[in-house]
N, C-alpha and C. Protein backbone atom coordinates (compact mmCIF):
# COMPACT_ATOMS: atom_id res chain seq x y z
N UNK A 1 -113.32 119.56 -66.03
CA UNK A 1 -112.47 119.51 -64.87
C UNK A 1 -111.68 120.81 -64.81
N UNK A 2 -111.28 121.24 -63.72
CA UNK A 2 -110.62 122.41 -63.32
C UNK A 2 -109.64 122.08 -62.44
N UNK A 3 -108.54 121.91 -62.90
CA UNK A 3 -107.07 121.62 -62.10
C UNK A 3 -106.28 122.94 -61.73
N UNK A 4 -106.27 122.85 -60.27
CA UNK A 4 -105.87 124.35 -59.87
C UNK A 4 -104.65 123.79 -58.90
N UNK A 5 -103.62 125.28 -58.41
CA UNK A 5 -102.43 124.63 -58.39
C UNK A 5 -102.69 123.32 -57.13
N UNK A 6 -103.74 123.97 -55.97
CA UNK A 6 -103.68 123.14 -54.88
C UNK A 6 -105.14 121.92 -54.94
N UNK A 7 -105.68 121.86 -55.93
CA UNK A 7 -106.56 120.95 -56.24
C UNK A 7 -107.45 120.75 -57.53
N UNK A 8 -108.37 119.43 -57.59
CA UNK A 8 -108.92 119.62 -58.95
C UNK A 8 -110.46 119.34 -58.34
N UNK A 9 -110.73 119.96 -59.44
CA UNK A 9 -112.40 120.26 -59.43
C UNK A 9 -113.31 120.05 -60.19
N UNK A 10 -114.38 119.29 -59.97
CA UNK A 10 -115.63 118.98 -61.18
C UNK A 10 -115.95 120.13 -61.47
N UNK A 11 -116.12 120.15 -63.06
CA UNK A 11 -116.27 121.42 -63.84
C UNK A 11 -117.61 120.62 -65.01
N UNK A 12 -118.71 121.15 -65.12
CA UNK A 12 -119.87 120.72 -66.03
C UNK A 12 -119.48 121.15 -66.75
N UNK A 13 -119.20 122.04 -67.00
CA UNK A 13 -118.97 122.89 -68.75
C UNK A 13 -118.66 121.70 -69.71
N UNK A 14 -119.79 121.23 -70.94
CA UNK A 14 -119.53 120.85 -71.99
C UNK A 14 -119.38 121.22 -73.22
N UNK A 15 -119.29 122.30 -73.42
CA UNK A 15 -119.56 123.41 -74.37
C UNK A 15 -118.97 124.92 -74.42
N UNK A 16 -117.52 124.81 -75.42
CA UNK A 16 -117.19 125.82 -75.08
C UNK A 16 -117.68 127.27 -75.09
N UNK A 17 -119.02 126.92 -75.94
CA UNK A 17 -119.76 127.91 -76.35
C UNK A 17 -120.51 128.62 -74.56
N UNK A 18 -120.93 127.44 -73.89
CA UNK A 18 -121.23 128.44 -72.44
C UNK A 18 -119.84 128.72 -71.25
N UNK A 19 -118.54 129.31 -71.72
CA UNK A 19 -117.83 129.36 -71.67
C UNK A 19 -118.23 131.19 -71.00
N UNK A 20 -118.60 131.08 -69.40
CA UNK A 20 -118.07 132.87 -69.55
C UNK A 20 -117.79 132.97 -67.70
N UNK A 21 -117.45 134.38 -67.70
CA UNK A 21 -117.14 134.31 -66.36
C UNK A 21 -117.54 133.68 -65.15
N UNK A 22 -118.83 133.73 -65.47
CA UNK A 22 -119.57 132.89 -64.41
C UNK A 22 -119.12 131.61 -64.14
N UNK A 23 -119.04 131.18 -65.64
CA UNK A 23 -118.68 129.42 -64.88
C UNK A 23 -116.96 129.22 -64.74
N UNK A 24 -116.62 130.09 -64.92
CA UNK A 24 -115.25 129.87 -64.45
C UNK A 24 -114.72 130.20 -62.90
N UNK A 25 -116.17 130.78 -61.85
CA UNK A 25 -115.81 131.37 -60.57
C UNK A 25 -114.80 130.62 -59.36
N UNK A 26 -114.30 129.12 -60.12
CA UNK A 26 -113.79 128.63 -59.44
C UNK A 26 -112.68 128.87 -59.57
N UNK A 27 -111.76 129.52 -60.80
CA UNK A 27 -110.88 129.77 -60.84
C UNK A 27 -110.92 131.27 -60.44
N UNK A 28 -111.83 131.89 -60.50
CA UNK A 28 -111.93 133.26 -60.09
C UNK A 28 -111.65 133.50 -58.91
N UNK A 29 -112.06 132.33 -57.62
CA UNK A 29 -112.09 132.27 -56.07
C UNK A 29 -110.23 131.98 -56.05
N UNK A 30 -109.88 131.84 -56.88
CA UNK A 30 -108.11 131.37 -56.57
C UNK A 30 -107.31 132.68 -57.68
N UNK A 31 -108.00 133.74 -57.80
CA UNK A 31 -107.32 134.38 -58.57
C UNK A 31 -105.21 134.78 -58.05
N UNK A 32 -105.50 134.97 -57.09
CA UNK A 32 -104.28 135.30 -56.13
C UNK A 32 -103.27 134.13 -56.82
N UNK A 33 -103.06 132.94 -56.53
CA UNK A 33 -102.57 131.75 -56.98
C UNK A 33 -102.34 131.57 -58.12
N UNK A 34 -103.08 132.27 -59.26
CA UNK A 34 -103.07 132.14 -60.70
C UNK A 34 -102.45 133.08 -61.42
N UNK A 35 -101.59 133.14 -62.63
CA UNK A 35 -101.35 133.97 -63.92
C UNK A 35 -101.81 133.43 -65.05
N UNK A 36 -101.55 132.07 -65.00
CA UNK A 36 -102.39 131.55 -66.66
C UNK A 36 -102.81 130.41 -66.43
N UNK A 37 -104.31 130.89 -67.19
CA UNK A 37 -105.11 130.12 -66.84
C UNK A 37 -105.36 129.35 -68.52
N UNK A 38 -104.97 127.67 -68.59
CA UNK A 38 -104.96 126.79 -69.87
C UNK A 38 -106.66 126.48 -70.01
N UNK A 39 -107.20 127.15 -71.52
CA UNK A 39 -108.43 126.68 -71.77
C UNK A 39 -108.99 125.60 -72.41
N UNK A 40 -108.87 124.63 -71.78
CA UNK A 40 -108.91 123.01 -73.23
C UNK A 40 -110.33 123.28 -73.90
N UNK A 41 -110.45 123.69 -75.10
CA UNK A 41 -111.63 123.64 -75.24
C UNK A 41 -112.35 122.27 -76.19
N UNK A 42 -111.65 121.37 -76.11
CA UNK A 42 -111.85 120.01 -76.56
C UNK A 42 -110.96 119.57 -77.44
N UNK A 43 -112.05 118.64 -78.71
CA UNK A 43 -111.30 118.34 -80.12
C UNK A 43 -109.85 118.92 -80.60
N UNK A 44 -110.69 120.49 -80.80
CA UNK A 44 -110.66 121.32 -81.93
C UNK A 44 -110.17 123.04 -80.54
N UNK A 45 -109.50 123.93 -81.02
CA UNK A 45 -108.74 124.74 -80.43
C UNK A 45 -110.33 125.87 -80.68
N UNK A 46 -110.78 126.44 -79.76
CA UNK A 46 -112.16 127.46 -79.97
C UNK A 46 -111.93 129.03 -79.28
N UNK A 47 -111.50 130.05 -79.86
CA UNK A 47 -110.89 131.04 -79.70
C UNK A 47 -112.19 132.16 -78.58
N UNK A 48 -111.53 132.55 -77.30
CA UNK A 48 -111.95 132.92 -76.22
C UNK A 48 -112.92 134.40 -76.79
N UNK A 49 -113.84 134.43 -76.02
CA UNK A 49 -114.45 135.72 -76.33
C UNK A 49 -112.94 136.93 -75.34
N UNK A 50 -113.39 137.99 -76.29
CA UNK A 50 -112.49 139.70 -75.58
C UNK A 50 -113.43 139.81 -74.55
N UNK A 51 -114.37 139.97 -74.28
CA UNK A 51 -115.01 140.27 -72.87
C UNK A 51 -115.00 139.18 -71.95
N UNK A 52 -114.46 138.13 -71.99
CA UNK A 52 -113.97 137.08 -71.07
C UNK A 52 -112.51 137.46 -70.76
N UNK A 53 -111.45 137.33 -71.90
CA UNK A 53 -110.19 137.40 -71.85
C UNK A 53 -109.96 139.26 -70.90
N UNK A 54 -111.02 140.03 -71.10
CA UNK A 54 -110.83 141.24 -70.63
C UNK A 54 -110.96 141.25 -68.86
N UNK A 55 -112.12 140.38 -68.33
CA UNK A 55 -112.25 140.41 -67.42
C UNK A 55 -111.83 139.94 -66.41
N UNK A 56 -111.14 138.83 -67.23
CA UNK A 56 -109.87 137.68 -66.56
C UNK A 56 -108.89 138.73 -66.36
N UNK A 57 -108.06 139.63 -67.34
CA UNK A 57 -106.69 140.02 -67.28
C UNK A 57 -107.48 141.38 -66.32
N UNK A 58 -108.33 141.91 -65.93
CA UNK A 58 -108.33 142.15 -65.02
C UNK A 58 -108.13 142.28 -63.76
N UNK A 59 -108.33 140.79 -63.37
CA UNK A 59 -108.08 140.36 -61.90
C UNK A 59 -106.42 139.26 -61.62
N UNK A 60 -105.89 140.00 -62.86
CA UNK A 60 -104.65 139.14 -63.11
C UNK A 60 -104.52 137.84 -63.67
N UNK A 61 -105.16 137.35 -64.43
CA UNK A 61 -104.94 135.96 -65.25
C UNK A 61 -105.45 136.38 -66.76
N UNK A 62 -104.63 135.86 -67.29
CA UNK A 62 -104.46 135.54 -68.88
C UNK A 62 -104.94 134.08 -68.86
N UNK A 63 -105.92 134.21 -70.04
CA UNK A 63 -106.62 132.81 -70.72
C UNK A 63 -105.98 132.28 -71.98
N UNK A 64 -105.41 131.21 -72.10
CA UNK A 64 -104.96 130.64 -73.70
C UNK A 64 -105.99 129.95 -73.78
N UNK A 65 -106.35 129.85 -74.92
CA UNK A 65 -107.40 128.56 -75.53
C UNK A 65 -106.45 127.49 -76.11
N UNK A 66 -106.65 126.57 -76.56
CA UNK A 66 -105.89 125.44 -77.32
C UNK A 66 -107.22 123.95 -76.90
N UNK A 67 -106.85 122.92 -77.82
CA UNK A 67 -107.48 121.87 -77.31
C UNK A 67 -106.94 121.20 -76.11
N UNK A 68 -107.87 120.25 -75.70
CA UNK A 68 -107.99 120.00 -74.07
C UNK A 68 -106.70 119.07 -74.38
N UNK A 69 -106.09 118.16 -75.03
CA UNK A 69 -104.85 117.46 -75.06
C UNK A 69 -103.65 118.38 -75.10
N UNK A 70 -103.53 119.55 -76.05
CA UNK A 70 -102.68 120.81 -75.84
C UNK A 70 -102.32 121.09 -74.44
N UNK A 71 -103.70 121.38 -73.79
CA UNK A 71 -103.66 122.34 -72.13
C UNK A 71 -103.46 121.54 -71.04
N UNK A 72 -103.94 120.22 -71.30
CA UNK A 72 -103.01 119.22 -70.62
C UNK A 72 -101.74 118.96 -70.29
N UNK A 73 -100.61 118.80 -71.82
CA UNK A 73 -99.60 118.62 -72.24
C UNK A 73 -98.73 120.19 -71.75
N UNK A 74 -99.30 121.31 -71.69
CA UNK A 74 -98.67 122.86 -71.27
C UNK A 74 -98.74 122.72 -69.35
N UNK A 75 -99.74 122.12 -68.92
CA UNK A 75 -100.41 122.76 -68.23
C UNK A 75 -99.34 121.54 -67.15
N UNK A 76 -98.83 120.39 -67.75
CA UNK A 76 -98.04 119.60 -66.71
C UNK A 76 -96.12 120.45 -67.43
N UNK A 77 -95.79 120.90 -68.36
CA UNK A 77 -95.04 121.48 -68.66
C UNK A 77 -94.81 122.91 -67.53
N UNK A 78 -95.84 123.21 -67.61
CA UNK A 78 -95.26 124.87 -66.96
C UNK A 78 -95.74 124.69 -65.58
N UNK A 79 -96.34 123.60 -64.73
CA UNK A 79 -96.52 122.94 -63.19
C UNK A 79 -95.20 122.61 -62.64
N UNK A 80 -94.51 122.04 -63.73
CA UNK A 80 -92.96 121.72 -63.94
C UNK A 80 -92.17 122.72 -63.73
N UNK A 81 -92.46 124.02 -63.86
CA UNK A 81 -91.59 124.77 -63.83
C UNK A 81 -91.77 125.94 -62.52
N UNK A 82 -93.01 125.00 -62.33
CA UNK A 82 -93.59 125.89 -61.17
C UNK A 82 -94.03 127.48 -61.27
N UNK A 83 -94.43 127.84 -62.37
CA UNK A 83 -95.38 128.51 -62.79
C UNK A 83 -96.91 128.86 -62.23
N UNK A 84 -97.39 129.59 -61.82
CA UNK A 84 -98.40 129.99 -61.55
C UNK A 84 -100.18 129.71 -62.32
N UNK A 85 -99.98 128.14 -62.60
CA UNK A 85 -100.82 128.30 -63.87
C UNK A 85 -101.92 127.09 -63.58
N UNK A 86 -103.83 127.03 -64.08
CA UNK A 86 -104.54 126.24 -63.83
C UNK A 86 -104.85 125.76 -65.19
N UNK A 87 -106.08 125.07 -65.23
CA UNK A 87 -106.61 124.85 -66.81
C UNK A 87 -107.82 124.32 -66.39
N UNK A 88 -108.45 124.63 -67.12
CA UNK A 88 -110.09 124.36 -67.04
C UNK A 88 -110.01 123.57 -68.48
N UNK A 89 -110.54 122.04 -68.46
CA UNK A 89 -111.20 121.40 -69.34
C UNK A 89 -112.13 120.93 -69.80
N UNK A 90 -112.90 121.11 -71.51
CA UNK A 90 -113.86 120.33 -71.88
C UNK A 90 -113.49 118.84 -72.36
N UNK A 91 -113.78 117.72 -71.31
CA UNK A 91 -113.80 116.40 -72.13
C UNK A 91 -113.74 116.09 -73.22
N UNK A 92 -112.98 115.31 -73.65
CA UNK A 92 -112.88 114.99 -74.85
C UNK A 92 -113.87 113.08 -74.97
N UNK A 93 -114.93 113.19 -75.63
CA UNK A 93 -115.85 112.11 -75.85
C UNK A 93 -114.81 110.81 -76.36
């Protein structure tokens, strides 16, 4: 799932391993709207590739990784504060 500030979105990604720009274009199409972007990458916290994190802070968004209960728990914290911020999640089974 991909919760962005003005909606949420079916996101396939099960695997943080196919984790790259491409499948993130939905947050890419809202770059304007975004500064940080929360990466749930499930279980277990799975640390972002540099040529992802590079191409993101490119177009203005910063990626955190953490697990998907973490980016949840941040991601209604800093919505709260009205922060500029989405999160893309892998399900947790």
């Amino acid at each position: 799932m991909i919760v962005l500030p003005e909606a949420t979105l079916a996101w396939e990604l099960q695997d943080s391993a196919e984790l790259t720009v491409e499948s993130l274009a939905p947050v890419r199409d809202h770059e304007t709207t975004i500064d940080i972007l929360l990466f749930g990458s499930g279980r277990s916290l799975v640390p972002v590739d540099g040529e992802l994190r590079t191409a993101l802070r490119e177009i203005g968004i910063v990626i955190e990784p953490m697990d998907t209960g973490a980016a949840c728990r941040t991601y209604s914290v800093l919505a709260a504060e009205e922060r500029r911020v989405a999160a893309a999640l892998i399900a947790i089974d």
